[in-house]
Every structure is written in structure tokens, then in C-alpha cells.
PDB file of N, CA and C in Angstrom:
ATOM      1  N   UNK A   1     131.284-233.129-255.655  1.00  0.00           N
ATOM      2  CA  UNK A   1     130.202-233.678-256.462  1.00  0.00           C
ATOM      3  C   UNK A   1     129.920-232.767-257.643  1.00  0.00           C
ATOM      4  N   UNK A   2     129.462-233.354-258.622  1.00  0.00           N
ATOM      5  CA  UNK A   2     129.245-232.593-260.077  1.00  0.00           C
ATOM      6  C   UNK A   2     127.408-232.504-260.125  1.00  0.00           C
ATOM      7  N   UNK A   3     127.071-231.571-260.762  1.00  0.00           N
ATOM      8  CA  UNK A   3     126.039-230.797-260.908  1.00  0.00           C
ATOM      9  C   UNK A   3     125.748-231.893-261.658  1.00  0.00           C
ATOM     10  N   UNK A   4     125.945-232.677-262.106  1.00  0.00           N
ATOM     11  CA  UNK A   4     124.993-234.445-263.069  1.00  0.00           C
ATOM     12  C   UNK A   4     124.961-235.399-261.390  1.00  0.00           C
ATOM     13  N   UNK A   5     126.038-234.858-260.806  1.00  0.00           N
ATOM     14  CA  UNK A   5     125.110-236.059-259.939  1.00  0.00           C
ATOM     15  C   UNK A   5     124.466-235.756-258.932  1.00  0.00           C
ATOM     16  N   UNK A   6     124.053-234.195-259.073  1.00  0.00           N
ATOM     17  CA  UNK A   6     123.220-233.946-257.925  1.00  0.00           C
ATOM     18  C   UNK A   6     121.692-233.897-258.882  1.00  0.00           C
ATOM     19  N   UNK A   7     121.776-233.398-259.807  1.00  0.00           N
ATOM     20  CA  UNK A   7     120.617-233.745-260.555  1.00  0.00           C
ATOM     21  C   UNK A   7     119.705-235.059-260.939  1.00  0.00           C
ATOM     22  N   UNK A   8     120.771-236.048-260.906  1.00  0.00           N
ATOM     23  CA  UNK A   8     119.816-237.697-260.732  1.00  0.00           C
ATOM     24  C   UNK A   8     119.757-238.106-259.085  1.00  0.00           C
ATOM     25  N   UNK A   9     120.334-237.711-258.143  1.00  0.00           N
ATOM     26  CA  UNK A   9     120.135-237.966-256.764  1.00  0.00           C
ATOM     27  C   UNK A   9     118.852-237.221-256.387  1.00  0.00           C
ATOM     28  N   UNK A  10     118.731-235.691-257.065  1.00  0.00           N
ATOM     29  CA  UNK A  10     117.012-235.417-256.871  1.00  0.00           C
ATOM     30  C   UNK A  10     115.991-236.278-257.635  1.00  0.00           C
ATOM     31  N   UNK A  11     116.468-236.537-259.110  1.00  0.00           N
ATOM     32  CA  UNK A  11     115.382-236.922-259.894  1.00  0.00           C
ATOM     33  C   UNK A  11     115.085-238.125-259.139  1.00  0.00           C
ATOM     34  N   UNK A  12     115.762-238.884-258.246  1.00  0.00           N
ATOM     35  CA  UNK A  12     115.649-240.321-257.701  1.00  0.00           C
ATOM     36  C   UNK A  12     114.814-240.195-256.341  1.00  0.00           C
ATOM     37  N   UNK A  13     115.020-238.633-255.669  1.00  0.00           N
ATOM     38  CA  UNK A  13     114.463-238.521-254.530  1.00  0.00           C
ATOM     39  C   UNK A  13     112.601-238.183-254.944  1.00  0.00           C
ATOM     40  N   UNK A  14     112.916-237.641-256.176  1.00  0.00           N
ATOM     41  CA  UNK A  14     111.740-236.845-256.408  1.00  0.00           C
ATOM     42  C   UNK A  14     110.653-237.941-256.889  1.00  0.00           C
ATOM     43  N   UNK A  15     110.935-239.112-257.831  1.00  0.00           N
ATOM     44  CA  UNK A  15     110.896-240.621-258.263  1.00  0.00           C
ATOM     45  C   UNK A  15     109.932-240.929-256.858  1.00  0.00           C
ATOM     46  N   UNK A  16     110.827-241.561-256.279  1.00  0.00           N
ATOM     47  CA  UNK A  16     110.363-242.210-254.447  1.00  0.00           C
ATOM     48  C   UNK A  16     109.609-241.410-254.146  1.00  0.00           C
ATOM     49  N   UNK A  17     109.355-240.153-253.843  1.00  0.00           N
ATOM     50  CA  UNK A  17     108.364-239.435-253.117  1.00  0.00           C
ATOM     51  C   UNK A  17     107.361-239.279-254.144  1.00  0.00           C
ATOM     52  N   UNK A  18     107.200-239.439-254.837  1.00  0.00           N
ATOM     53  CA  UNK A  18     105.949-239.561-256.109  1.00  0.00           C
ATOM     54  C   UNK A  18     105.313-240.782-255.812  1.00  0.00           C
ATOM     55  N   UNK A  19     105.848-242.322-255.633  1.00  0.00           N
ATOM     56  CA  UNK A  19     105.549-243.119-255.598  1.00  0.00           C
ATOM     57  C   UNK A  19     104.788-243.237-253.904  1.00  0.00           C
ATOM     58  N   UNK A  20     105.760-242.755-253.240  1.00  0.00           N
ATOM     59  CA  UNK A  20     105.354-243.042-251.864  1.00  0.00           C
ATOM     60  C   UNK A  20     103.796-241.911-251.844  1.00  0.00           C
ATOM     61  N   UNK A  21     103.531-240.776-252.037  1.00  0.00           N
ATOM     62  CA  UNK A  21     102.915-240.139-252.093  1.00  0.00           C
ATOM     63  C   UNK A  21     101.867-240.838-252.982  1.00  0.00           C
ATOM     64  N   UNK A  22     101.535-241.743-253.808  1.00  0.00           N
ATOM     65  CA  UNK A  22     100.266-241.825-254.417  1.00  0.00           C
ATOM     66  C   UNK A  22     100.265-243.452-253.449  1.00  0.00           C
ATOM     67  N   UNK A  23     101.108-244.112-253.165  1.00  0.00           N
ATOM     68  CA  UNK A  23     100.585-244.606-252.444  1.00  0.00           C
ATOM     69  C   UNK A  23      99.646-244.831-250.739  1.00  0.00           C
ATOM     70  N   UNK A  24     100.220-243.732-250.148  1.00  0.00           N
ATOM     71  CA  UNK A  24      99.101-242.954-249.540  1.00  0.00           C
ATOM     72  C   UNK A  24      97.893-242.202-250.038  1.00  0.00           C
ATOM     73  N   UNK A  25      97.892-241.779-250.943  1.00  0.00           N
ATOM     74  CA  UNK A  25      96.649-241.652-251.395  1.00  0.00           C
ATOM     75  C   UNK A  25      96.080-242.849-251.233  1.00  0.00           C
ATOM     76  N   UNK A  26      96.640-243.954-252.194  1.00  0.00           N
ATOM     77  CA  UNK A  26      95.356-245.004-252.325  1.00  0.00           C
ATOM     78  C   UNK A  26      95.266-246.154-251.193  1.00  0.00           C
ATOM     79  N   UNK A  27      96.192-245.581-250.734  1.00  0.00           N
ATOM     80  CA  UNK A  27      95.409-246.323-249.112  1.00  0.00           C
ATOM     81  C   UNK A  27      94.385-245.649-248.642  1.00  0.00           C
ATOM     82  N   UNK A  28      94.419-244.134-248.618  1.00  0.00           N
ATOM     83  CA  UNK A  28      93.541-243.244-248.201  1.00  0.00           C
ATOM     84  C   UNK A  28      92.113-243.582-248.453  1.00  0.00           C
ATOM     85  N   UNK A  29      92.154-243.892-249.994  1.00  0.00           N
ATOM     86  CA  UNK A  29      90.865-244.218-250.632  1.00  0.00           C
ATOM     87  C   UNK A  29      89.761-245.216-250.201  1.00  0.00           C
ATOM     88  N   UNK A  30      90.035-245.905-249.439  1.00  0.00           N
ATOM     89  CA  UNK A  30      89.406-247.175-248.523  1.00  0.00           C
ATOM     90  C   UNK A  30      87.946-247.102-248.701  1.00  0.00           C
ATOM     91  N   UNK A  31      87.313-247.985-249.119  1.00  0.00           N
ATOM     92  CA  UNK A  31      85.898-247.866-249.252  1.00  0.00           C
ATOM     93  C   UNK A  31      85.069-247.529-247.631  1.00  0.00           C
ATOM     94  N   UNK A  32      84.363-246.840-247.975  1.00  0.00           N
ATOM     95  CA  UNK A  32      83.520-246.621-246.204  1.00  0.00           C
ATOM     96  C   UNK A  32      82.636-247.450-245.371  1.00  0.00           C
ATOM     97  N   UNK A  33      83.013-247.637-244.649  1.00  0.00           N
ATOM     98  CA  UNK A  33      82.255-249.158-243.272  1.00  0.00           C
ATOM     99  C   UNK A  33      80.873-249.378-244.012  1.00  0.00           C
ATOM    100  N   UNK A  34      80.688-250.244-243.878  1.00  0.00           N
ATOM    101  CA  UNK A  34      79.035-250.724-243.670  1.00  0.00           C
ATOM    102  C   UNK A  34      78.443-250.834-242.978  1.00  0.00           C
ATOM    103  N   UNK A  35      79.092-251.275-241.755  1.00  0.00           N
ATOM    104  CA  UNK A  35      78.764-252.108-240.276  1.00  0.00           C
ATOM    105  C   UNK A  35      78.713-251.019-239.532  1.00  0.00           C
ATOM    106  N   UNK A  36      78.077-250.503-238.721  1.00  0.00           N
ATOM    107  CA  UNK A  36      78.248-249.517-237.341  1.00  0.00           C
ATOM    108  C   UNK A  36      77.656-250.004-236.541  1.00  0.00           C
ATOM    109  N   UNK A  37      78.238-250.030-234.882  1.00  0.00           N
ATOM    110  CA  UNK A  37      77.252-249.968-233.580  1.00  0.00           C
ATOM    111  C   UNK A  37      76.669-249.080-233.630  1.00  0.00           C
ATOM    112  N   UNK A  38      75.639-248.395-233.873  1.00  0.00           N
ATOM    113  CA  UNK A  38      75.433-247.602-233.131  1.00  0.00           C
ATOM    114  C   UNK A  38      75.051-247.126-231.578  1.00  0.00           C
ATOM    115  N   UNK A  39      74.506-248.117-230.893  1.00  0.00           N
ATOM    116  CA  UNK A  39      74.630-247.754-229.511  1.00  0.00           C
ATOM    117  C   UNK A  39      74.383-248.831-229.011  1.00  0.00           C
ATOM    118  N   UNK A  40      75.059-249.341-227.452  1.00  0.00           N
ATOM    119  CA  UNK A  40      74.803-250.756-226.964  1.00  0.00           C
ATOM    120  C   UNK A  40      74.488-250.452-225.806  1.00  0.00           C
ATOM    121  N   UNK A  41      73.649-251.689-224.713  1.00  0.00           N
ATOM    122  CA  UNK A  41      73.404-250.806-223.847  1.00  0.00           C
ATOM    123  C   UNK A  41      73.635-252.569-223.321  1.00  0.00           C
ATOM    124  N   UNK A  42      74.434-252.608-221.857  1.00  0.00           N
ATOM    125  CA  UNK A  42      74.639-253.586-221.002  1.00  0.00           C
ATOM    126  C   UNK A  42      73.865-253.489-220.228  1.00  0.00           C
ATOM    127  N   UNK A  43      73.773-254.910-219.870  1.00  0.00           N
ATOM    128  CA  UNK A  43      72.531-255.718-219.026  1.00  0.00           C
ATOM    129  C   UNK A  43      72.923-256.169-217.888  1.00  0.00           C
ATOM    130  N   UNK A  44      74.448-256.326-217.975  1.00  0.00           N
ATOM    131  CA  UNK A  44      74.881-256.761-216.933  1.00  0.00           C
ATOM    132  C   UNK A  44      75.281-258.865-217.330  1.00  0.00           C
ATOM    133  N   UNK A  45      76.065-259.086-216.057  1.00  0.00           N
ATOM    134  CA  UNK A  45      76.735-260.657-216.336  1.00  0.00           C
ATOM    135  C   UNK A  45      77.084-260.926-217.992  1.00  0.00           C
ATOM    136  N   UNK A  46      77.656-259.787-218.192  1.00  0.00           N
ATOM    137  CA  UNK A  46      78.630-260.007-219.661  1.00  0.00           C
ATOM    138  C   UNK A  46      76.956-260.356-220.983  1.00  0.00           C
ATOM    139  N   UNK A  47      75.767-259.846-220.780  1.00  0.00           N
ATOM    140  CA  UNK A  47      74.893-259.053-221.196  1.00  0.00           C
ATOM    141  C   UNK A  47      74.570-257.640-221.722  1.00  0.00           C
ATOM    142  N   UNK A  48      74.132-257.872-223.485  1.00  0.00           N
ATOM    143  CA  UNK A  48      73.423-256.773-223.993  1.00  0.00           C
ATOM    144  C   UNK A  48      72.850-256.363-224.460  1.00  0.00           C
ATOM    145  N   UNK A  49      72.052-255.499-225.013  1.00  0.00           N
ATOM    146  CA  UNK A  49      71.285-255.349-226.035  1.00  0.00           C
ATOM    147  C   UNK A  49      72.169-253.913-227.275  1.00  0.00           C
ATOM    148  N   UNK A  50      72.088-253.763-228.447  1.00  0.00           N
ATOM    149  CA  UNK A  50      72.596-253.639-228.994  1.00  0.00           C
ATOM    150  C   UNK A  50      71.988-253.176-230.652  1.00  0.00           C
ATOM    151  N   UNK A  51      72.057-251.754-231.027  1.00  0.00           N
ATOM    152  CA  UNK A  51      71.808-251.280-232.203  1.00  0.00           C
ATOM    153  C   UNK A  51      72.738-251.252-233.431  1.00  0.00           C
ATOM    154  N   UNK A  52      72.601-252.133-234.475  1.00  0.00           N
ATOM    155  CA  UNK A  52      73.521-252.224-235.562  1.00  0.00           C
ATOM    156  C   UNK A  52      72.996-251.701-236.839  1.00  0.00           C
ATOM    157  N   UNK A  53      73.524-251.007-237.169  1.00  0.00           N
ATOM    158  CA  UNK A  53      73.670-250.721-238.711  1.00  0.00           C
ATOM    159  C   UNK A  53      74.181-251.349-240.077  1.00  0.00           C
ATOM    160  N   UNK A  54      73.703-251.582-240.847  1.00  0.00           N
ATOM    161  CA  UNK A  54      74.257-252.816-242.052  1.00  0.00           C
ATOM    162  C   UNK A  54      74.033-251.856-243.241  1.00  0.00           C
ATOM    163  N   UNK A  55      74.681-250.828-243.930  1.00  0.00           N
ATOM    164  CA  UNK A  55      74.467-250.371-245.254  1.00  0.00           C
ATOM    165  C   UNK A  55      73.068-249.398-244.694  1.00  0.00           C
ATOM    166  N   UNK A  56      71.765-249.199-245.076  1.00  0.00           N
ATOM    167  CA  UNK A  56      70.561-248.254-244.609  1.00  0.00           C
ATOM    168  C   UNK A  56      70.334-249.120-243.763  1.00  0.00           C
ATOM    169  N   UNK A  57      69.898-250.211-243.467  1.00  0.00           N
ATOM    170  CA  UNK A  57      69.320-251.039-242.430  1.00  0.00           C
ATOM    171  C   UNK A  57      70.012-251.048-240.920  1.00  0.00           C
ATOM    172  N   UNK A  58      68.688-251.094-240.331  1.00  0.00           N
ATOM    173  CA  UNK A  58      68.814-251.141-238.581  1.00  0.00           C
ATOM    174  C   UNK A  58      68.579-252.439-237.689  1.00  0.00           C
ATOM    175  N   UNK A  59      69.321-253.045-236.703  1.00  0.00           N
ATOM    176  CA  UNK A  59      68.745-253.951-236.389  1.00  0.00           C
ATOM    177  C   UNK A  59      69.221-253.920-234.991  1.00  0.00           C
ATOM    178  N   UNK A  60      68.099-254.173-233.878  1.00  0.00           N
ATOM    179  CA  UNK A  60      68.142-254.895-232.702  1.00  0.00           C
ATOM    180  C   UNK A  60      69.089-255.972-232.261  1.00  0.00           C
ATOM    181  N   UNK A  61      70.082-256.234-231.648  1.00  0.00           N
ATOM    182  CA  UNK A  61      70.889-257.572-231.636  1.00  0.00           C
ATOM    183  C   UNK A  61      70.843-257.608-229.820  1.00  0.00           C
ATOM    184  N   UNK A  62      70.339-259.029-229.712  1.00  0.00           N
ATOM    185  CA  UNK A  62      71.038-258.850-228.088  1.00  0.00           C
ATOM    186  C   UNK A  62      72.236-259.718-228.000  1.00  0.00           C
ATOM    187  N   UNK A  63      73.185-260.217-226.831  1.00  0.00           N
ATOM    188  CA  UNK A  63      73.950-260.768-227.013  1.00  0.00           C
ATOM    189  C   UNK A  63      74.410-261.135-225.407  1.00  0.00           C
ATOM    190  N   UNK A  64      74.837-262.469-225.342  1.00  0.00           N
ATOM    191  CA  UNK A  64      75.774-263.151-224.610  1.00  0.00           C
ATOM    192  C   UNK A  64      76.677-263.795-224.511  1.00  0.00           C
ATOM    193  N   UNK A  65      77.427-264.376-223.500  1.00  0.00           N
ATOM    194  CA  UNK A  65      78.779-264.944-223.884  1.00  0.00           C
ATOM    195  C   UNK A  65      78.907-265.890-225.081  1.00  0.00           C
ATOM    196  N   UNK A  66      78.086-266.601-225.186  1.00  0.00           N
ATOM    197  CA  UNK A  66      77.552-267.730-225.969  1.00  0.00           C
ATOM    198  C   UNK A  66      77.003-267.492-227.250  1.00  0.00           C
ATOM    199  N   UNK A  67      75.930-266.334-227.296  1.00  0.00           N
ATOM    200  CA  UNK A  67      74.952-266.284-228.556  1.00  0.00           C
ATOM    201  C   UNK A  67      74.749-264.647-229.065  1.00  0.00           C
ATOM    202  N   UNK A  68      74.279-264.648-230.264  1.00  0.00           N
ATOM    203  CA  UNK A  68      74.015-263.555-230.757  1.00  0.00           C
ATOM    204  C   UNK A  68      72.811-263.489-231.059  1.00  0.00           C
ATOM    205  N   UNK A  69      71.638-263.073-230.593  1.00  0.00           N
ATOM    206  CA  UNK A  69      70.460-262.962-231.421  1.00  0.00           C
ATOM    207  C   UNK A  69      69.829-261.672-232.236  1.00  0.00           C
ATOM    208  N   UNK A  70      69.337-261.826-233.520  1.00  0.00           N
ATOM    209  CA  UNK A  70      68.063-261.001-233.489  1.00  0.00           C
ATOM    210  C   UNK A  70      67.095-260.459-233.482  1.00  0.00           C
ATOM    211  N   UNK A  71      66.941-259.708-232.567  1.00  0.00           N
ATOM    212  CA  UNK A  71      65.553-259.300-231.645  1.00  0.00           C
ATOM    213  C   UNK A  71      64.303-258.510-232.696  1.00  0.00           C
ATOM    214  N   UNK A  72      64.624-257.410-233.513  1.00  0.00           N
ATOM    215  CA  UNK A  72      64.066-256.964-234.163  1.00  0.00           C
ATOM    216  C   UNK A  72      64.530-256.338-235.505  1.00  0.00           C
ATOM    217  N   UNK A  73      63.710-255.949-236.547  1.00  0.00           N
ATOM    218  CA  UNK A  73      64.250-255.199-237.575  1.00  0.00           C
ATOM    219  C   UNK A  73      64.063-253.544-236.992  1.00  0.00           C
ATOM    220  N   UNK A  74      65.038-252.487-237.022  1.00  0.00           N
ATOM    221  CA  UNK A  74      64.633-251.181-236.926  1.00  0.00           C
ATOM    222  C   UNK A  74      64.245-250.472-238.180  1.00  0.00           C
ATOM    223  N   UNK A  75      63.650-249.209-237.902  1.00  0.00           N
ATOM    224  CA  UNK A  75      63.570-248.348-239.198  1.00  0.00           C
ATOM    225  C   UNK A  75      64.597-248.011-239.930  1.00  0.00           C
ATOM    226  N   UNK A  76      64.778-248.019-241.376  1.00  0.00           N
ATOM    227  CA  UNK A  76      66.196-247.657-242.218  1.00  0.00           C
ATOM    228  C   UNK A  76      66.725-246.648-241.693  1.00  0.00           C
ATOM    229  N   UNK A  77      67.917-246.100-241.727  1.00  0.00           N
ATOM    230  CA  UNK A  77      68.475-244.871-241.713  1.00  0.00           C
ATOM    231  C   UNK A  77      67.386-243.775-242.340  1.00  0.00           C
ATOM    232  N   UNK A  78      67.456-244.006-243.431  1.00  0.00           N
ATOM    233  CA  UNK A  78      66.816-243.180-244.464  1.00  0.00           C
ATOM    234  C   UNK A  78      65.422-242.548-243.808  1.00  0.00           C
ATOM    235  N   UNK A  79      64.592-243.537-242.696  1.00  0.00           N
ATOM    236  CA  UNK A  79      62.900-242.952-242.115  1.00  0.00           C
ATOM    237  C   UNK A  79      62.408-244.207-242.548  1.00  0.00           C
ATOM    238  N   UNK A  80      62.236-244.839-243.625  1.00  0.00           N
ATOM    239  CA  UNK A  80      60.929-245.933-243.890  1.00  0.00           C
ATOM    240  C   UNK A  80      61.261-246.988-242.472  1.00  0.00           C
ATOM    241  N   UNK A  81      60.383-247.746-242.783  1.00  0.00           N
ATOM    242  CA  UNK A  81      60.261-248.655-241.658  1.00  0.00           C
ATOM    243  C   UNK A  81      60.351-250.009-242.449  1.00  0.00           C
ATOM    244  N   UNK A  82      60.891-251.414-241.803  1.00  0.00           N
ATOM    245  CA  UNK A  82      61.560-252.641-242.377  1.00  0.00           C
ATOM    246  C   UNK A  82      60.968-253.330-241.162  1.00  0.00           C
ATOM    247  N   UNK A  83      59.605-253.384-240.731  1.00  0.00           N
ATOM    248  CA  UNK A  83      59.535-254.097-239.944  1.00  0.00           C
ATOM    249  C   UNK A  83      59.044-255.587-240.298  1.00  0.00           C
ATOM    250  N   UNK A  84      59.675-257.000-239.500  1.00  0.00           N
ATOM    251  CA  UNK A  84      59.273-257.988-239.724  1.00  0.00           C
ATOM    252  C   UNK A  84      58.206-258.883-238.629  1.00  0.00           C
ATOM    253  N   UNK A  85      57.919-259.339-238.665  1.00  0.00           N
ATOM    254  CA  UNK A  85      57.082-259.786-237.360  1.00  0.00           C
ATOM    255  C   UNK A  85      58.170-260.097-236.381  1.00  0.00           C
ATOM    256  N   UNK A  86      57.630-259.469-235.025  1.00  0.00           N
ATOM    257  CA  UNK A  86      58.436-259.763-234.323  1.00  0.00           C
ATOM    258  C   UNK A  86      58.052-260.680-233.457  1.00  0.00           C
ATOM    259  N   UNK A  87      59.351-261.444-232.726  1.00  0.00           N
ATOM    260  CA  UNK A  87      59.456-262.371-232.438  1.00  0.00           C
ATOM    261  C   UNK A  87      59.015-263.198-230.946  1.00  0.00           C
ATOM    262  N   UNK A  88      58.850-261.986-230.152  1.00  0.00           N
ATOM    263  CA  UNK A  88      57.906-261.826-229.132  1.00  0.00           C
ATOM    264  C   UNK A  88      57.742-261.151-228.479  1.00  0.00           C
ATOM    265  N   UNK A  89      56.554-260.601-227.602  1.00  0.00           N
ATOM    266  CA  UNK A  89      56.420-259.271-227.406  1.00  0.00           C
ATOM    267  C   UNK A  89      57.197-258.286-226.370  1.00  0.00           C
ATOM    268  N   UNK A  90      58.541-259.022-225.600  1.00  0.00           N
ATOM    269  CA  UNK A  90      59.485-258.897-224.539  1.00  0.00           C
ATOM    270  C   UNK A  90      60.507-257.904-225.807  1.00  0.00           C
ATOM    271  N   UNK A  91      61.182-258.419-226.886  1.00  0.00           N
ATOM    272  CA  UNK A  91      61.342-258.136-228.085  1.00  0.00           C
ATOM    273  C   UNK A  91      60.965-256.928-228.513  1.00  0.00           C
ATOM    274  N   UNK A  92      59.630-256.905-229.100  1.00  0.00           N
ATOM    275  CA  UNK A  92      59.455-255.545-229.671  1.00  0.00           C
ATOM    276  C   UNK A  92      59.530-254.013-228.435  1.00  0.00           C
ATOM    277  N   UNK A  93      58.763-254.315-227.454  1.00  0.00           N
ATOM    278  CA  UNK A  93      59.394-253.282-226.236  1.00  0.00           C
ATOM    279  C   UNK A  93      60.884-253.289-226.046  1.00  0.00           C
ATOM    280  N   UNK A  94      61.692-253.744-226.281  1.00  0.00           N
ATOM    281  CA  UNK A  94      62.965-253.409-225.993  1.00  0.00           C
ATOM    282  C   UNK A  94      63.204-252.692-227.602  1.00  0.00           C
ATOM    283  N   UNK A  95      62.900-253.142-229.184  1.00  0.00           N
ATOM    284  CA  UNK A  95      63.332-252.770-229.903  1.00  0.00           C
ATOM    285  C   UNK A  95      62.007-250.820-229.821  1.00  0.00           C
ATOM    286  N   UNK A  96      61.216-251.011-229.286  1.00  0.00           N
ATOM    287  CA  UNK A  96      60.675-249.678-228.748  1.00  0.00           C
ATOM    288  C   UNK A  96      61.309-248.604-228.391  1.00  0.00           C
ATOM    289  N   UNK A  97      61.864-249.180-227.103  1.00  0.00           N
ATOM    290  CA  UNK A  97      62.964-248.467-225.918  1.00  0.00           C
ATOM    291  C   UNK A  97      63.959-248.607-226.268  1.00  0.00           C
ATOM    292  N   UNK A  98      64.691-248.692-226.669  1.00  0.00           N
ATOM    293  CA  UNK A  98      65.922-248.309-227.885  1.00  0.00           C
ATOM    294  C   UNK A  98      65.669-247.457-228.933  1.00  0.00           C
ATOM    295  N   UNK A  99      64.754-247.736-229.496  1.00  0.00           N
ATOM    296  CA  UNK A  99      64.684-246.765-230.611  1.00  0.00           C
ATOM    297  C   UNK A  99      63.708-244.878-230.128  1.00  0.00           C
ATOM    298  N   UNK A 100      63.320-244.874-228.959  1.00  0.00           N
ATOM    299  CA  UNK A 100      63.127-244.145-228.292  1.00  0.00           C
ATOM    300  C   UNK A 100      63.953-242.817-227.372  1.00  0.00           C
ATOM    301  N   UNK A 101      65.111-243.903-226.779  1.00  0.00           N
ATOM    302  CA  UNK A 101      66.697-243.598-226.511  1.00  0.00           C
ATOM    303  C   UNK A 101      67.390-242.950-227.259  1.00  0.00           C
ATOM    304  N   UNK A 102      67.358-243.765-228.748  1.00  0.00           N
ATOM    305  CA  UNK A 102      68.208-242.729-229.502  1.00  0.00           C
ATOM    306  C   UNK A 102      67.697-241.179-230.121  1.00  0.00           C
ATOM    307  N   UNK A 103      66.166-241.656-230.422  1.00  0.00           N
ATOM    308  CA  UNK A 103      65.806-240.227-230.848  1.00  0.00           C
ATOM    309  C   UNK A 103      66.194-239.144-229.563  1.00  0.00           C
ATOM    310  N   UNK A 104      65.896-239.480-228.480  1.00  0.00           N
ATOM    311  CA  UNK A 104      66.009-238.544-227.310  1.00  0.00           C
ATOM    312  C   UNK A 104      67.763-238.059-227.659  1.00  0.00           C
ATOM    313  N   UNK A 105      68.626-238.788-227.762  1.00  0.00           N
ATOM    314  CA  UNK A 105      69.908-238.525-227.823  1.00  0.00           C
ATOM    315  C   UNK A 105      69.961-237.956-229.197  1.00  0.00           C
ATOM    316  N   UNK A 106      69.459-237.929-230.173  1.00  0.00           N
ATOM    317  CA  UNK A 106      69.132-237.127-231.683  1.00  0.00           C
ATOM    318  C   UNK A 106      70.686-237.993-232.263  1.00  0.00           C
ATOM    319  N   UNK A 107      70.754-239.082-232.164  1.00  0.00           N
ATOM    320  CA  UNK A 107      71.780-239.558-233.029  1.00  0.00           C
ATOM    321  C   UNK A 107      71.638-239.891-234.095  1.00  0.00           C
ATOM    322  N   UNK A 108      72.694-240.050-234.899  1.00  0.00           N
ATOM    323  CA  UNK A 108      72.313-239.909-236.350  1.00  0.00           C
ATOM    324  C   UNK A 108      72.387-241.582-236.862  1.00  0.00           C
ATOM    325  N   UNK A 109      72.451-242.050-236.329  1.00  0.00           N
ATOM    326  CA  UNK A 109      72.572-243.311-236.743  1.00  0.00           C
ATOM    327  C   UNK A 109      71.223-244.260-236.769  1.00  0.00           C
TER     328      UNK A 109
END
């Protein structure tokens, strides 16, 4: 082999790994979740209750095979509070005792 054709067999290797390399980068780049569980807690017979995160907002969800409801608004991430009337008073004690749970566990969510 001649020193010209080992020089375009790198420039070609070096080419591809440039390309492949920024394309991992911009996969890398992926915008960051919105959505988080933060903590679920089963009830049992395929029953739960359930803390979600949406962007700063918190919300109560319970759930069964069938349905999704929601139970309450929680306080933002941020500390303020987003509360809406809640929906009945079985409801706000559970969105209570959940949000009680987690401070005890100091989660950040």
C-alpha cells in the first residue's frame, strides 16, 4: 500500500467517526421528562393511589384496572400551594397522608 492510500483510508475513518460522534451527542441532548411518579402506594386488587409530577405541578391520582382519577391538586415542587377544591373529604386525607409520607421520606419530588 502507498502512503496516498493510507492517508484517505484515515481521512475516511476519521470522516465516520466525526459523524458518528456528533451524532451521539445529539441524541444525548434529549429534552428532560416532564412526567415523574413520584411515589405510588398499592391498595391492593390491582389498586392505587399515586403521586405525579407534570413540569412544577403535583397531583394525587388514584387508579384501577378500569379508571384513572384525580383525587387532588398537591403543592408545586417549587413550595406554593395549587390547591383546588377538593373533591371529597375521603380525598383530601389521603392527598394529606401522602403528602406527609413523602416529607417524612425527605424526597425531592
Amino acid at each position: 500500500m502507498t502512503a496516498e492510500t493510507l492517508r484517505v483510508s484515515a481521512s475516511a475513518f476519521r470522516t465516520r467517526g466525526l459523524a458518528l460522534w456528533e451524532r451521539v451527542l445529539r441524541l444525548s441532548r434529549r429534552a428532560p421528562r416532564r412526567l415523574r411518579l413520584c411515589e405510588s402506594l398499592p391498595l391492593g386488587d390491582r389498586r392505587f393511589v399515586a403521586v405525579v409530577e407534570f413540569g412544577r405541578e403535583r397531583f394525587l391520582v388514584g387508579g384501577t384496572p378500569s379508571s384513572l382519577v384525580l383525587l387532588a391538586r398537591l403543592a408545586e415542587a417549587g413550595g406554593s400551594t395549587h390547591d383546588e377544591a377538593e373533591p371529597e373529604a375521603a380525598s383530601w386525607n389521603a392527598a394529606s397522608a401522602v403528602t406527609g409520607i413523602e416529607k417524612r421520606r425527605g424526597d425531592t419530588c
